[in-house]
Protein backbone atom coordinates (compact mmCIF):
# COMPACT_ATOMS: atom_id res chain seq x y z
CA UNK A 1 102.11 -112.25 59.03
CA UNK A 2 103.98 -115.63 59.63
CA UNK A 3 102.33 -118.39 57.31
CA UNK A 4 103.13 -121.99 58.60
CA UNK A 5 103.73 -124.12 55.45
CA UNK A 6 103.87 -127.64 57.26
CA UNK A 7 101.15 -128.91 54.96
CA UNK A 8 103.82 -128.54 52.11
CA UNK A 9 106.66 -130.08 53.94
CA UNK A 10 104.17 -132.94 55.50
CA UNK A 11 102.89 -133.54 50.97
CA UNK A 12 106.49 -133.11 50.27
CA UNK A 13 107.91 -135.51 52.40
CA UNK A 14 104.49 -138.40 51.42
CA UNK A 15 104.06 -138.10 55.84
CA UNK A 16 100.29 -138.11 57.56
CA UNK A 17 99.98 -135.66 60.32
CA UNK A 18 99.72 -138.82 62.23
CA UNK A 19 103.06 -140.01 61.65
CA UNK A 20 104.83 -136.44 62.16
CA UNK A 21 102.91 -136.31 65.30
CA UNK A 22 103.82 -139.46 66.37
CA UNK A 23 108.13 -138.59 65.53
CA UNK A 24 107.76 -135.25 67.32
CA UNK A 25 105.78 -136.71 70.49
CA UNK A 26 102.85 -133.98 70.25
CA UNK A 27 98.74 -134.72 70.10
CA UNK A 28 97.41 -134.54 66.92
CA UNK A 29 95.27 -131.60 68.18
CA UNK A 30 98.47 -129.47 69.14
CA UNK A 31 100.24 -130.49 65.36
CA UNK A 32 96.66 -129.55 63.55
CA UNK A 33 96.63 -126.12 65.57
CA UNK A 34 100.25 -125.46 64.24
CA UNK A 35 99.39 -126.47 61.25
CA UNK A 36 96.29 -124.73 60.48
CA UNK A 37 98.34 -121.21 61.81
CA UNK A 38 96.35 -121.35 64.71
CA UNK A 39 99.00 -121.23 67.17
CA UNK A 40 99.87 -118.22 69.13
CA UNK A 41 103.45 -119.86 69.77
CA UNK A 42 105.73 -122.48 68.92
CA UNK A 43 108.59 -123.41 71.17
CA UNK A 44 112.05 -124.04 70.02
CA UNK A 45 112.11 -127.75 70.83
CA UNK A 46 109.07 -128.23 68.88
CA UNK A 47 110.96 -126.09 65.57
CA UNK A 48 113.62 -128.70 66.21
CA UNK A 49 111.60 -132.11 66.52
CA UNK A 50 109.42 -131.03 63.44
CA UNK A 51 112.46 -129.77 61.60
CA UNK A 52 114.17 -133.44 62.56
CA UNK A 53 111.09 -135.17 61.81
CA UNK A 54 110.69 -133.42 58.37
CA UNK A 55 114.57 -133.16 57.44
CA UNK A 56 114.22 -129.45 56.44
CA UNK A 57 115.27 -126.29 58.08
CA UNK A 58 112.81 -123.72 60.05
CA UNK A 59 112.70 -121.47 56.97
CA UNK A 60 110.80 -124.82 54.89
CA UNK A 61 108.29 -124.64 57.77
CA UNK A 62 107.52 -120.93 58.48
CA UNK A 63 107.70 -117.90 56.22
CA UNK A 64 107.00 -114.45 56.96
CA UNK A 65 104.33 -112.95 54.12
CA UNK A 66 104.66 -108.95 55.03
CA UNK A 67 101.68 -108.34 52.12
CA UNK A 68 99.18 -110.44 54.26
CA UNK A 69 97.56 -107.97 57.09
CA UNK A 70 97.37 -109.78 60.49
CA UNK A 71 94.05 -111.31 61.59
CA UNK A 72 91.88 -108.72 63.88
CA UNK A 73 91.87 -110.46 66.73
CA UNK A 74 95.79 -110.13 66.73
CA UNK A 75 96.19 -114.17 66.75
């Protein structure tokens, strides 16, 4: 399973998901979705702005957890 860590960079980095949303130039609503692992998808130029944004690489943002089973619903 891919966990999204962008509540660690966001603490790390002292940044509201306001402020990040406002640098990258997505809603709140789509950030919180991403952030929350929600998301079915994230596009490269979104990687890029939050990477940008954040000052870290996409490795900071997303990790892949192989010992966590993948939700039922396949999401």
């Amino acid at each position: 399973m891919i966990r999204v860590n962008l509540d660690v960079m966001l603490a790390r980095r002292k940044m509201r998901l306001g402020e990040l949303a406002e640098r990258v130039g997505i809603s709140m609503q789509n950030l919180s979705i991403l952030k929350t692992g929600k998301a079915r998808a994230v596009r490269f130029s979104t990687l890029d702005a939050l990477c940008r944004a954040l000052d870290c690489q996409p490795a900071d943002i997303l990790e892949f957890d192989p010992a966590t089973p993948e939700p039922e619903d396949g999401a």
